[in-house]
Protein backbone atom coordinates (compact mmCIF):
# COMPACT_ATOMS: atom_id res chain seq x y z
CA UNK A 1 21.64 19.99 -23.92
CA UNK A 2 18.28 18.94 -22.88
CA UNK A 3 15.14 20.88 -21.41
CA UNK A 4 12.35 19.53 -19.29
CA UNK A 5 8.81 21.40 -18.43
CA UNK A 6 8.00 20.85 -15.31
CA UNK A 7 4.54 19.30 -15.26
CA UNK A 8 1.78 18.68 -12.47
CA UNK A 9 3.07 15.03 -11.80
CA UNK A 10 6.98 15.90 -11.75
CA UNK A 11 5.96 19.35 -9.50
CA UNK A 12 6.61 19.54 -5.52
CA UNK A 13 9.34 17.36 -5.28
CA UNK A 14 13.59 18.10 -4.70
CA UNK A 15 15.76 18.50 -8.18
CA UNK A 16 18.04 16.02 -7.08
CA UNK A 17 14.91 13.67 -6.51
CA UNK A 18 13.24 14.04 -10.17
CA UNK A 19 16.67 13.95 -12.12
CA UNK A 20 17.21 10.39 -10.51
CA UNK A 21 13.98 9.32 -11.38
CA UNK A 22 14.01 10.74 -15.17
CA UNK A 23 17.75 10.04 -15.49
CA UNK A 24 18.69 6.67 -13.81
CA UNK A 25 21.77 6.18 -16.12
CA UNK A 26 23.41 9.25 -14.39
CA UNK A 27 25.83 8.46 -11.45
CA UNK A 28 24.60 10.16 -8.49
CA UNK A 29 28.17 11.78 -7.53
CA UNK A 30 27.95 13.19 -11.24
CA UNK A 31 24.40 14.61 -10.96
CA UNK A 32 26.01 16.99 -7.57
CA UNK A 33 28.98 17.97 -9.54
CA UNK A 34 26.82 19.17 -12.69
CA UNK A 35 24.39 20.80 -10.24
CA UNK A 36 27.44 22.41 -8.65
CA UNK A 37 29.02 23.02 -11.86
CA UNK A 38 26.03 24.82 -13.25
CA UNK A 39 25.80 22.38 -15.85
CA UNK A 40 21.96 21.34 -14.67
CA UNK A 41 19.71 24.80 -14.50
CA UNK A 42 16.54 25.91 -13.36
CA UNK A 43 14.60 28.77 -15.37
CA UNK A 44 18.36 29.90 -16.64
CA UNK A 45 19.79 30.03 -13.03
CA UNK A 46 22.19 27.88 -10.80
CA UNK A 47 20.25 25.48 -9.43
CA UNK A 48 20.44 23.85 -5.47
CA UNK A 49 20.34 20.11 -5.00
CA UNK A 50 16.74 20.73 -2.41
CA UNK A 51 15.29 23.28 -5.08
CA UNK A 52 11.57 22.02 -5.18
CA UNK A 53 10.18 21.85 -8.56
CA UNK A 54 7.18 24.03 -9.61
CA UNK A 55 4.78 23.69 -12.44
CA UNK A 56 6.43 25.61 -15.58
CA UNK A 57 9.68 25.52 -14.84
CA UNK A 58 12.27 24.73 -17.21
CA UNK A 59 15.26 22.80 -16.33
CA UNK A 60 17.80 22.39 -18.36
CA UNK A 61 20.78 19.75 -18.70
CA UNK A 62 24.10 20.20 -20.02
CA UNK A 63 25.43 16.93 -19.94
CA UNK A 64 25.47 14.09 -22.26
CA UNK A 65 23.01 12.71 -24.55
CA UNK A 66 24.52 8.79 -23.22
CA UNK A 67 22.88 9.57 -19.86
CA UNK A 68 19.21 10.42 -21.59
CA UNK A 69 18.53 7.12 -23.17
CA UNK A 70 15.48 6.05 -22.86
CA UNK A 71 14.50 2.35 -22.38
CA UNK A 72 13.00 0.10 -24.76
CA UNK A 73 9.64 1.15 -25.64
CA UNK A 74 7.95 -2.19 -24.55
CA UNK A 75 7.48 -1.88 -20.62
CA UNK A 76 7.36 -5.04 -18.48
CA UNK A 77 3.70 -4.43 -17.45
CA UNK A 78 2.32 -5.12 -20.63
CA UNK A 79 2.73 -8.54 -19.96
CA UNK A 80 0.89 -8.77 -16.49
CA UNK A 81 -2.52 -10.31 -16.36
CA UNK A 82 -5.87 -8.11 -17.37
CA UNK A 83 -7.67 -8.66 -13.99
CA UNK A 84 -8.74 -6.57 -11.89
CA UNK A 85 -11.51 -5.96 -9.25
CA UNK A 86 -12.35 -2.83 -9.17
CA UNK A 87 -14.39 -1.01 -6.01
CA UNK A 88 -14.16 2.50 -7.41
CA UNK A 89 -12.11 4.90 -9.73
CA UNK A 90 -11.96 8.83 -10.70
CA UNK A 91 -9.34 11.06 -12.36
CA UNK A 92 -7.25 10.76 -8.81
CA UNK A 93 -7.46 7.19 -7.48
CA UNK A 94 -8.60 4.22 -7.58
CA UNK A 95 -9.30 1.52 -4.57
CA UNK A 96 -9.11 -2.19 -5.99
CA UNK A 97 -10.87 -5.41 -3.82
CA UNK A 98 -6.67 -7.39 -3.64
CA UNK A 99 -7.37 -10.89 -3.80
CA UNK A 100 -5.59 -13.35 -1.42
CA UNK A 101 -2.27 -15.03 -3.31
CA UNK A 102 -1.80 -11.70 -5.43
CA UNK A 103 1.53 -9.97 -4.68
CA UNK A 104 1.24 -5.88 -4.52
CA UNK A 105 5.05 -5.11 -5.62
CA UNK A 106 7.10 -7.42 -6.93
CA UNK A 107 9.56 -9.49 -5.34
CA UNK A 108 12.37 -11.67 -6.04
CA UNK A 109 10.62 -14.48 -7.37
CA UNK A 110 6.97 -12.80 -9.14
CA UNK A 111 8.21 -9.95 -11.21
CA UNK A 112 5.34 -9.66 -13.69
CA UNK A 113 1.70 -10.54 -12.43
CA UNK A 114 1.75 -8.26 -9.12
CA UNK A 115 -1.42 -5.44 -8.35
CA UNK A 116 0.92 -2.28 -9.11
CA UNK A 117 1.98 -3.64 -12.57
CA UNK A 118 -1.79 -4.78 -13.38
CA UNK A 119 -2.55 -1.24 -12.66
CA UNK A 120 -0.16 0.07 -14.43
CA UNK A 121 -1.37 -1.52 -17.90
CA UNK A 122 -4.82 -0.91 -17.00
CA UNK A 123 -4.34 2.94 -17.27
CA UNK A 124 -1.46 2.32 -19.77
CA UNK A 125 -4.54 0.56 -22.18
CA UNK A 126 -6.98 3.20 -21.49
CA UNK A 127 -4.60 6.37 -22.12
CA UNK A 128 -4.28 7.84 -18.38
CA UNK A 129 -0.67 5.95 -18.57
CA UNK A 130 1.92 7.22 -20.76
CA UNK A 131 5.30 6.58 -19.70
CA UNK A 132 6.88 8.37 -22.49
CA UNK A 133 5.41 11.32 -21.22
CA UNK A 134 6.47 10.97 -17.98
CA UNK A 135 9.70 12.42 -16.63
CA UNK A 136 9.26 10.58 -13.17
CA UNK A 137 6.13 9.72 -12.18
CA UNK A 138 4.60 6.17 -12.24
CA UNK A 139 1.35 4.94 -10.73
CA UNK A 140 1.41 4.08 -7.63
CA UNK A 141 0.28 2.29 -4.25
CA UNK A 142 -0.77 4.50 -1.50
CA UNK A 143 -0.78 1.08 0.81
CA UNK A 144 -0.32 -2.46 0.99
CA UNK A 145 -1.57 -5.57 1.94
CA UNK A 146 0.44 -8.62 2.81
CA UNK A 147 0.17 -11.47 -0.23
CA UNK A 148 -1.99 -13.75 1.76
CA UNK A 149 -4.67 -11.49 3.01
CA UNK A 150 -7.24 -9.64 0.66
CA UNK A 151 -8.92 -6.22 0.95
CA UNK A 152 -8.73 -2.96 -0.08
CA UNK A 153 -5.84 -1.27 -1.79
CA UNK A 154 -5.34 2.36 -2.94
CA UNK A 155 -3.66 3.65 -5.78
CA UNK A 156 -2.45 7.03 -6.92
CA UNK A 157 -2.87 8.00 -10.29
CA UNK A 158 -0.97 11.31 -10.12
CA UNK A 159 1.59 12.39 -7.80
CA UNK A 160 -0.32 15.51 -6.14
CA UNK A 161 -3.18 12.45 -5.29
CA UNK A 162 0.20 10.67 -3.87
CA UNK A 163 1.46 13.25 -2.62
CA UNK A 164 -1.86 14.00 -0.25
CA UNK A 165 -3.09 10.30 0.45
CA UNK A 166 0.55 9.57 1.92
CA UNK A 167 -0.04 12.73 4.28
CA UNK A 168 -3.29 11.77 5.36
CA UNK A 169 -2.27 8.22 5.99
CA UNK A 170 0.38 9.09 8.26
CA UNK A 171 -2.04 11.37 10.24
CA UNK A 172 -4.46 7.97 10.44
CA UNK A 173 -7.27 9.62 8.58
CA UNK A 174 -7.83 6.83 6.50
CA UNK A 175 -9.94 4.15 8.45
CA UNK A 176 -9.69 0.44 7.68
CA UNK A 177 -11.43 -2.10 8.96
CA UNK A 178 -10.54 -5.62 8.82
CA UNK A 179 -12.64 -8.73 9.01
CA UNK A 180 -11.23 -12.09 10.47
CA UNK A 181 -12.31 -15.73 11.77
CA UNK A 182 -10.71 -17.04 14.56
CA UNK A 183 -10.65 -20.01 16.27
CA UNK A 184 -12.55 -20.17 19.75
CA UNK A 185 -15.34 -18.05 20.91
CA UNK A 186 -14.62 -14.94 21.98
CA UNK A 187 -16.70 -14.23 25.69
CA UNK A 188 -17.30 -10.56 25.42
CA UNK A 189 -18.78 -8.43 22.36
CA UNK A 190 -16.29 -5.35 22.15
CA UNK A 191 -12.86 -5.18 23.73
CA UNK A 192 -9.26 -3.18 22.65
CA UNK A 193 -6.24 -5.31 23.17
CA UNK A 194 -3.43 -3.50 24.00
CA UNK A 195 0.07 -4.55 24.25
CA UNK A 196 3.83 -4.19 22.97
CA UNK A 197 5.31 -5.90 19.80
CA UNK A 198 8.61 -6.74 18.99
CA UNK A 199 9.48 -7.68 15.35
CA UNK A 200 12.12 -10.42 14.25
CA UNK A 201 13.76 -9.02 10.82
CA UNK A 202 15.44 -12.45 9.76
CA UNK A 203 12.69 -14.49 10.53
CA UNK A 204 10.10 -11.49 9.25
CA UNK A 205 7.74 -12.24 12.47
CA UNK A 206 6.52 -10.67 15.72
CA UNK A 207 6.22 -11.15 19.49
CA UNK A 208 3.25 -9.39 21.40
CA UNK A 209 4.08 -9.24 24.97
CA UNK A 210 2.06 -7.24 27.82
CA UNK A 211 5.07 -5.34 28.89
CA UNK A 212 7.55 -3.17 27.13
CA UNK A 213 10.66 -4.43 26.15
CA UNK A 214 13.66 -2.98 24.38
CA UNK A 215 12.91 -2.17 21.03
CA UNK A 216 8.92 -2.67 21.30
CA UNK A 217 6.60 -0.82 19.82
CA UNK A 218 2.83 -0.06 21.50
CA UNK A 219 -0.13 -1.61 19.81
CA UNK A 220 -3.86 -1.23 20.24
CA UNK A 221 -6.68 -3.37 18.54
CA UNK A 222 -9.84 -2.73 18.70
CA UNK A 223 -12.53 -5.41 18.17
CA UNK A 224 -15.93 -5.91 17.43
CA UNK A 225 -17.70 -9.78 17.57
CA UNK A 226 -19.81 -10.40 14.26
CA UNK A 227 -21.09 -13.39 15.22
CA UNK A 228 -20.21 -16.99 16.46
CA UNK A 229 -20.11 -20.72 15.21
CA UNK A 230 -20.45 -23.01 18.57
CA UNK A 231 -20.66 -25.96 16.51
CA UNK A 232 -17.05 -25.52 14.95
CA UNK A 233 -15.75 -23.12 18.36
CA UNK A 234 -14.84 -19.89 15.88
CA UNK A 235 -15.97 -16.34 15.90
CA UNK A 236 -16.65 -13.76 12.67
CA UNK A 237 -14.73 -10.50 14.57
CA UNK A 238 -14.47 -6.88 13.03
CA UNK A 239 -11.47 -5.44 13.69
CA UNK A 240 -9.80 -1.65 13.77
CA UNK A 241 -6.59 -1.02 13.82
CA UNK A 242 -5.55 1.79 16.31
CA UNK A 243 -1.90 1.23 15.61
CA UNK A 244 -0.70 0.12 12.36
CA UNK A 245 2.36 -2.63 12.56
CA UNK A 246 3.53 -5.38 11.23
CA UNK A 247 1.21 -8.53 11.60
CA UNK A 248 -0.54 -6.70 13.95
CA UNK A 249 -4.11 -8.84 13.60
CA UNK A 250 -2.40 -11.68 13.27
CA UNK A 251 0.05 -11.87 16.29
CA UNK A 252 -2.40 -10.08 18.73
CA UNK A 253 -5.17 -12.52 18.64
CA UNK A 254 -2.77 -15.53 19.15
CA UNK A 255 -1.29 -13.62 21.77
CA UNK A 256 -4.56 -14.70 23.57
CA UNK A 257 -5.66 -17.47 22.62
CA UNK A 258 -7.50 -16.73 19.37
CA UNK A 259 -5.35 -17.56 16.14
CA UNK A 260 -6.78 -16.68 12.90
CA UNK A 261 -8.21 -19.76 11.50
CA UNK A 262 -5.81 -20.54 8.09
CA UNK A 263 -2.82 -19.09 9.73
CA UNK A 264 0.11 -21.08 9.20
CA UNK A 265 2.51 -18.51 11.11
CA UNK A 266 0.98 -17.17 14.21
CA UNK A 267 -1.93 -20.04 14.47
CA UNK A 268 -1.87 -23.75 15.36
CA UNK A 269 -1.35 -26.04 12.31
CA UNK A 270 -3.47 -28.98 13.74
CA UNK A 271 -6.81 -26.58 14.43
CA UNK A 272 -6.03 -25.38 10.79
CA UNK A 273 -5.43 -29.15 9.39
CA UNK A 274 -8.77 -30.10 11.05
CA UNK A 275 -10.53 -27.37 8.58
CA UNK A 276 -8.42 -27.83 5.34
CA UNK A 277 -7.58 -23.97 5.19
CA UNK A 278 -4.35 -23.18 4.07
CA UNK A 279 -4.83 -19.60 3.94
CA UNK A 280 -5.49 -17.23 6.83
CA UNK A 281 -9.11 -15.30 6.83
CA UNK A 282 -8.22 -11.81 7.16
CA UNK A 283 -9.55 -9.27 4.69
CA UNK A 284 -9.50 -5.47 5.03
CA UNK A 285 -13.20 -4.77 3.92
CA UNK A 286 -14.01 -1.62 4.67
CA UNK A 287 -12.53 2.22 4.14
CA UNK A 288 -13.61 5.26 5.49
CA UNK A 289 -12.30 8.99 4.31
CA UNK A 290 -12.04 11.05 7.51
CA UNK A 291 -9.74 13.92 5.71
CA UNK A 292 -8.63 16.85 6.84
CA UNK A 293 -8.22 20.30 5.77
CA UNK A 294 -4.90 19.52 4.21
CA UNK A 295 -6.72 17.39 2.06
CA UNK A 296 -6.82 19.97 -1.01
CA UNK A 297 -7.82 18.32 -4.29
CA UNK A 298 -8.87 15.45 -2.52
CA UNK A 299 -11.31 16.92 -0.81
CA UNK A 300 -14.17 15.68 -1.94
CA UNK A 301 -13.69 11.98 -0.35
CA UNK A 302 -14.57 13.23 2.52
CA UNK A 303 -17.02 11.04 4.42
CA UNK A 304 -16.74 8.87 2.06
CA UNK A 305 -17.18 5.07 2.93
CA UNK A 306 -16.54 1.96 0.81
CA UNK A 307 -16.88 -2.06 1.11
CA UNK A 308 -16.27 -4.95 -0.10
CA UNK A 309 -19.84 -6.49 0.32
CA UNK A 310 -18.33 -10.49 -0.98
CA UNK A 311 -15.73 -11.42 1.07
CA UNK A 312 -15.67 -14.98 0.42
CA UNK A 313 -15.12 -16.17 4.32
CA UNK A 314 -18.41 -14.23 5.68
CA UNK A 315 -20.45 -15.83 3.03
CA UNK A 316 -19.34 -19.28 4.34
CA UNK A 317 -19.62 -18.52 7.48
CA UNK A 318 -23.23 -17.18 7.56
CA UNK A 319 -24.01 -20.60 5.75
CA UNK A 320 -22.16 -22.72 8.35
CA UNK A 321 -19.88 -24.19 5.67
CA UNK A 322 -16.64 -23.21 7.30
């Protein structure tokens, strides 16, 4: 028999959810019979498969020591790459500048070098990360940002900050802002596209169309013009993203005429030849807390506002070098 203390990070989540975590050796079928079986406790009572987890409570196992083995002590992270940009940090969160080519999660061909597992040994080396002590928690990424684009990314360092952030950004009340080149120049200063997008799964790509279809989903993109480069026919354009989906940017501005310039997917491979980009400029640059009450510990980012003042594209655009 084993007993846990239930501690801030492993609090506010289901039984069945933090025994998985904690436990992955333990057949899921098996966890519901010991729960059933009163083999897995809470404070010295039966326990319920939904029972949400407080701070201090004790839950105890009854089952055996095979399924408590921990892994080996050296964690995969530790071999991922020191780097990291930086934009800001406090006890909560942090909100790293992504570069372009850098992988958030892994995938089935980058394991090691991705953002999450650079973060992970970042706080691991500084002694806010200690997976021994950790029954189920792990940092982790409040968004994401496609491998060839660059911008801002936020991370969790406990799970109440996870917890809260995830809330918030289903309720939109974090703001990003995006900044983008795009071939042609764009006749009016301010506009909001609006249309419907329908995604391919196999081919992982999108259709924007300016009437609904089966299985569409609305989108809205709001845009402001920077500034403009007659000489080479692209425009600088701020953009907002009033619906969040899947290559949103990307497939809405070719949808009328104005590819992002480097875009191999949506874009037109002989403008992008002509300018020897083979990545597309897109870079979410900007981040503005607009929380609400439900905020809690979080709080205090309220009105807050941060940017990534070096985005490599603007610079070369200002000096007519694109």
């Amino acid at each position: 028999m084993k007993s846990f203390i239930i501690k801030e990070n492993d609090a506010n989540q289901r039984l069945d959810k933090f025994i998985r975590k904690g436990m992955p050796n333990l057949p899921q079928s098996l966890m519901y019979k010991y729960i059933r079986k009163k083999r897995i406790k809470i404070n010295g009572k039966k326990a319920e498969i939904s029972t949400m987890l407080k701070v201090g409570d004790q839950v105890d196992m009854y089952i055996n020591d095979e399924f408590f083995e921990k892994p080996e002590t050296r964690y995969d992270f530790t071999g991922a790459p020191s780097k990291l940009d930086i934009l800001y940090e406090d006890d909560n969160i942090m909100l790293l500048d992504k570069k372009a080519g850098l992988l958030c999660h892994p995938d089935d061909r980058e394991y090691v070098d991705t953002l999450i597992t650079r973060i992970k040994k970042y706080l691991y080396e500084k002694g806010e990360y200690r997976p021994d002590d950790e029954n189920s928690f792990t940092p982790a990424l409040v968004n994401r940002i496609d491998r060839n684009t660059g911008g801002i990314v936020i991370a969790a360092k406990n799970a109440a900050s996870l917890r809260i952030l995830n809330a918030q950004m289903k309720k939109r009340n974090l703001k990003k802002m995006y900044l983008c080149v795009v071939h042609g120049i764009m006749e009016r200063n301010d506009g909001l596209l609006e249309g419907y997008l329908t995604k391919d799964e196999k081919k992982n790509t999108v259709r924007v169309s300016k009437k609904y279809t089966d299985g569409a989903k609305e989108i809205r993109t709001k845009y402001h013009v920077l500034d403009r480069d007659n000489d080479n026919d692209l425009s600088l354009v701020e953009v907002e993203l009033l619906t969040g989906r899947t290559h949103q940017i990307r497939a809405h501005f070719a949808s009328i005429g104005h590819p992002l310039l480097g875009d191999g997917k949506y874009g037109t491979n002989k403008l992008n030849k002509e300018f020897g980009y083979n990545k597309q400029f897109l870079y979410s640059y900007k981040l503005a807390f607009v929380l609400d009450e439900e905020a809690e510990s979080l709080s205090y980012l309220t009105g807050k506002n941060f940017e990534v003042k070096d985005v490599w594209f603007r610079r070369e655009f200002k000096a007519g070098n694109i």
